[in-house]
Structure formats: structure tokens, C-alpha cells
N, C-alpha and C. Protein backbone atom coordinates (compact mmCIF):
# COMPACT_ATOMS: atom_id res chain seq x y z
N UNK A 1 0.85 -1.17 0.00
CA UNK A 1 0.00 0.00 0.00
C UNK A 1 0.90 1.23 0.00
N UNK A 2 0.70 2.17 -0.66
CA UNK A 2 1.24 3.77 -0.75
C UNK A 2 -0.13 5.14 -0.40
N UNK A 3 0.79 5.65 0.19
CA UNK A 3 0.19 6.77 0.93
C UNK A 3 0.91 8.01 0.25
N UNK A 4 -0.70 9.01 0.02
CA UNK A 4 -0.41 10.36 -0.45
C UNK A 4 -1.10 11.34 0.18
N UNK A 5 -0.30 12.24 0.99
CA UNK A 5 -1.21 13.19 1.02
C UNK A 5 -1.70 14.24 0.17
N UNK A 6 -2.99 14.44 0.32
CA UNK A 6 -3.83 14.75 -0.73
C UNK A 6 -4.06 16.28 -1.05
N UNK A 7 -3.79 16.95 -2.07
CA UNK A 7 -3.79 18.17 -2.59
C UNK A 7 -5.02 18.23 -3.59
N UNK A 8 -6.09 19.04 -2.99
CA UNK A 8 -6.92 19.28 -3.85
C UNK A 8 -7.45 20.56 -4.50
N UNK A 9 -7.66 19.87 -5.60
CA UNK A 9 -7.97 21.37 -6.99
C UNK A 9 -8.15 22.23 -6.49
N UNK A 10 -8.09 23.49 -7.36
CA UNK A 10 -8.61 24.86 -6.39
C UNK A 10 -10.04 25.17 -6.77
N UNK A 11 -10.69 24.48 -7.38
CA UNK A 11 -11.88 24.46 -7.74
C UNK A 11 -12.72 23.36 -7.20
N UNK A 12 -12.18 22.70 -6.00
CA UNK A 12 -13.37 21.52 -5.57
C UNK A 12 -13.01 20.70 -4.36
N UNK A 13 -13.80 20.29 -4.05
CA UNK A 13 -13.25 19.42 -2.65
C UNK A 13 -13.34 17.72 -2.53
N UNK A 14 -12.61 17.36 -2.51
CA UNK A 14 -12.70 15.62 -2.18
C UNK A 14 -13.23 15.06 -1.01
N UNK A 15 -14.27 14.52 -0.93
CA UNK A 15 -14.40 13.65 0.07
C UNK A 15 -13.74 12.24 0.60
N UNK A 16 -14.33 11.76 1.69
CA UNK A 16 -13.36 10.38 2.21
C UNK A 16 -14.28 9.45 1.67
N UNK A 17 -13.78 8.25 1.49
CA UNK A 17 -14.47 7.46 0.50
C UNK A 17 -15.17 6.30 1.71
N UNK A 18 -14.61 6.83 2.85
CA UNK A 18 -15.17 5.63 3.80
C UNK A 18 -16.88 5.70 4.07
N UNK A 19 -17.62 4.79 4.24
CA UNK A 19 -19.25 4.90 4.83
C UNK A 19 -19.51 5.63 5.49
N UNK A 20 -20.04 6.38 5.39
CA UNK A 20 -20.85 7.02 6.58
C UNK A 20 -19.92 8.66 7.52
N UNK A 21 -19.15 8.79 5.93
CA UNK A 21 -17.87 10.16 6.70
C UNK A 21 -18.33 10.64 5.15
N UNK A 22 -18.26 12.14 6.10
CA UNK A 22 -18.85 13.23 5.28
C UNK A 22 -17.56 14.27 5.49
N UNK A 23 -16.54 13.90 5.88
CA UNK A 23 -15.17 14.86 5.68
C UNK A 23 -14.57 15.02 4.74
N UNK A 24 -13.59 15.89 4.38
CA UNK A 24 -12.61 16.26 3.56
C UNK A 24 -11.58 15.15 3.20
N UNK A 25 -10.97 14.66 2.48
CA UNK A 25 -10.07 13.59 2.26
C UNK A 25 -8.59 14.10 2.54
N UNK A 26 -7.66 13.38 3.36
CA UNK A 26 -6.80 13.64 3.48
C UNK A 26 -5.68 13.04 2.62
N UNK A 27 -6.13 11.95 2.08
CA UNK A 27 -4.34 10.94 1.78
C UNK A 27 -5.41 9.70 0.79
N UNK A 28 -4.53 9.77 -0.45
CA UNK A 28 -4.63 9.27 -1.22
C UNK A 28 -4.01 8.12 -1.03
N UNK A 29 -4.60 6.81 -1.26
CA UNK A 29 -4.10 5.68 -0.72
C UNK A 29 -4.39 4.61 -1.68
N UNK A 30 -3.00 3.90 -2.35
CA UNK A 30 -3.16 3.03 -3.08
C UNK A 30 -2.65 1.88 -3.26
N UNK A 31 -3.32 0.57 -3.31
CA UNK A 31 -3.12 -0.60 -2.88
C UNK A 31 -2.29 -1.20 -4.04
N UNK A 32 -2.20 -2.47 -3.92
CA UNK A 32 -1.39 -3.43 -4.30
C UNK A 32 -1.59 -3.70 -5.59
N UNK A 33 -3.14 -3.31 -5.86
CA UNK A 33 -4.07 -3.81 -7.42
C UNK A 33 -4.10 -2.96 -8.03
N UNK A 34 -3.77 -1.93 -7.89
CA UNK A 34 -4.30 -0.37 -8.28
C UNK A 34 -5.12 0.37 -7.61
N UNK A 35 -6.23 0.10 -7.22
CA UNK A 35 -7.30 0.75 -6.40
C UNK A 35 -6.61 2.10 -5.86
N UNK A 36 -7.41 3.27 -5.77
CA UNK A 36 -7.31 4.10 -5.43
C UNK A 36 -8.22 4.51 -4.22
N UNK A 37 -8.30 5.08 -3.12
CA UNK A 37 -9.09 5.34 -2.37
C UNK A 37 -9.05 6.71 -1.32
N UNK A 38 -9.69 7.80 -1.58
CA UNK A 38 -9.46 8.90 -0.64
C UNK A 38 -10.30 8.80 0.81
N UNK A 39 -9.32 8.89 2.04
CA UNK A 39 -9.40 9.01 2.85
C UNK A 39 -9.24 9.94 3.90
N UNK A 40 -9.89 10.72 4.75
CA UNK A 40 -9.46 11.14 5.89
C UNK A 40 -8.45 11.03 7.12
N UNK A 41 -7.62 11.25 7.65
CA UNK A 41 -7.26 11.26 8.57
C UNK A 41 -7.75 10.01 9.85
N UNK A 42 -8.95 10.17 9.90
CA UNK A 42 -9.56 9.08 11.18
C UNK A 42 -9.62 7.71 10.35
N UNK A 43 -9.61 7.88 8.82
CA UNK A 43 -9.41 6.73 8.45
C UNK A 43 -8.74 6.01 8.06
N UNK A 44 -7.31 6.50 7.55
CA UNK A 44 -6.40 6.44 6.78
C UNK A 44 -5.54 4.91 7.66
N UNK A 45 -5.39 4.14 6.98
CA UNK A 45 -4.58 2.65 7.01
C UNK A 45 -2.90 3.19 7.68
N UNK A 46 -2.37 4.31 7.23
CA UNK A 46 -1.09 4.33 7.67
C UNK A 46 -0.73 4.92 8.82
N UNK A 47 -0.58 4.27 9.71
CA UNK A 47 0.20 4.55 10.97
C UNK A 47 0.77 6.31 11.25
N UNK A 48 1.90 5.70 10.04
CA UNK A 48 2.89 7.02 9.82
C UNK A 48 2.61 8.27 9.56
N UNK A 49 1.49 8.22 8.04
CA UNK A 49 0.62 9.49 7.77
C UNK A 49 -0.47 9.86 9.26
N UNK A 50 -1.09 9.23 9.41
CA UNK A 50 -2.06 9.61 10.69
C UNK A 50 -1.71 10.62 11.81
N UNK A 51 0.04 10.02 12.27
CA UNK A 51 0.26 10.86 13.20
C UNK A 51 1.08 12.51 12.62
N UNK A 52 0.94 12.64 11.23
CA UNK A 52 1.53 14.02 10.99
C UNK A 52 0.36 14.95 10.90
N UNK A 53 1.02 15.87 11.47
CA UNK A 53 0.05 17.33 12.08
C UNK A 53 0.42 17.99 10.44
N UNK A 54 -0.69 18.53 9.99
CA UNK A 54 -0.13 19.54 9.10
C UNK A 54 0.61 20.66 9.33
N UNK A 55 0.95 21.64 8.33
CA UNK A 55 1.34 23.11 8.47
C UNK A 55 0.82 24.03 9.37
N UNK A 56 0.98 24.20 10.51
CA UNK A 56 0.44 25.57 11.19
C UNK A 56 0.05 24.75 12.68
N UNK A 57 -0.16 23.45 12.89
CA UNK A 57 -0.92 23.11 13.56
C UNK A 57 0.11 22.68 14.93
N UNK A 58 0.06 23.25 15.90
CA UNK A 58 0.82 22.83 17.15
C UNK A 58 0.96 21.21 17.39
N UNK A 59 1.36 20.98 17.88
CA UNK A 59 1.74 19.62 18.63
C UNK A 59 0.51 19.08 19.60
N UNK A 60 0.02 20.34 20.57
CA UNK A 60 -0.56 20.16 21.39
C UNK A 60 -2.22 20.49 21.00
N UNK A 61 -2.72 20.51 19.43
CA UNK A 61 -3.92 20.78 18.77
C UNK A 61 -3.68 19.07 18.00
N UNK A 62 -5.01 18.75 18.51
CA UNK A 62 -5.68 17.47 17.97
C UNK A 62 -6.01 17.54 16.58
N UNK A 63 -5.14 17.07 15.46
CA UNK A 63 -5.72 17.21 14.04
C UNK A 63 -7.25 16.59 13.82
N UNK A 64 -8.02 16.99 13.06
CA UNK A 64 -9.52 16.34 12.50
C UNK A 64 -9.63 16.55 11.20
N UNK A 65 -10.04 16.31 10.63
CA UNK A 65 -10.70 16.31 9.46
C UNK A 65 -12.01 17.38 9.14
N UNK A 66 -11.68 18.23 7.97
CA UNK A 66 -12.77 19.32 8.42
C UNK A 66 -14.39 18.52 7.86
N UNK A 67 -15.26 18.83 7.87
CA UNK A 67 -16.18 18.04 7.56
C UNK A 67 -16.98 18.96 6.50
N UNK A 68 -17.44 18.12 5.66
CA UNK A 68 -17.83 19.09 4.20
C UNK A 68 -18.86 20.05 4.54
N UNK A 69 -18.89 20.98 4.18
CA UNK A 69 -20.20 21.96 4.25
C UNK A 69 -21.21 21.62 3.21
């Protein structure tokens, strides 16, 4: 599996592809077969990506996922 974090258009927003999550997608995640799958943060398979804080965000601020308007 490969992990991307996810940069989206300036014209649109990605959602997480998981059931029942209505957030923003964080990390592009792609398996062994090809499959592609955008994910959030609370959902994301990788360990490693999960625990990085983005740009701006303290140590001591709990990352989330913003949730779509």
C-alpha cells in the first residue's frame, strides 16, 4: 500500500471514500491492485501518515478532518 497526502484542486473538494464520513479527504491511498481510495485522517490505514500534524498546527492541537459543508 502507498500513501499520499492529498492536494486538492482549487476548484473543488474531495471527500473520504469511507461509509458514513462526510469529511474532507486527506491521503490518497493506493493498494497493491491499483485501487485508489481517498481518505481522511480518522481513516487512513497508515500509521505514519495519521500521526503528521499539518502546516500551522501545534503539537498540542488534535488534528480532525474538516467536515464538508
Amino acid at each position: 500500500m502507498e500513501y499520499f497526502r492529498l492536494d486538492h484542486p482549487p476548484d473543488r473538494l474531495i471527500l473520504c471514500n469511507s461509509a458514513n464520513c462526510e469529511s474532507i479527504a486527506d491521503y490518497l491511498e493506493v493498494n497493491e491492485h491499483g485501487r485508489e481510495d481517498f481518505v481522511c485522517a480518522n481513516h487512513t490505514s497508515s500509521i505514519r501518515h495519521a500521526s503528521v500534524l499539518p502546516k500551522g498546527t501545534t503539537s498540542n492541537e488534535q488534528y480532525v478532518s474538516r467536515p464538508a459543508a
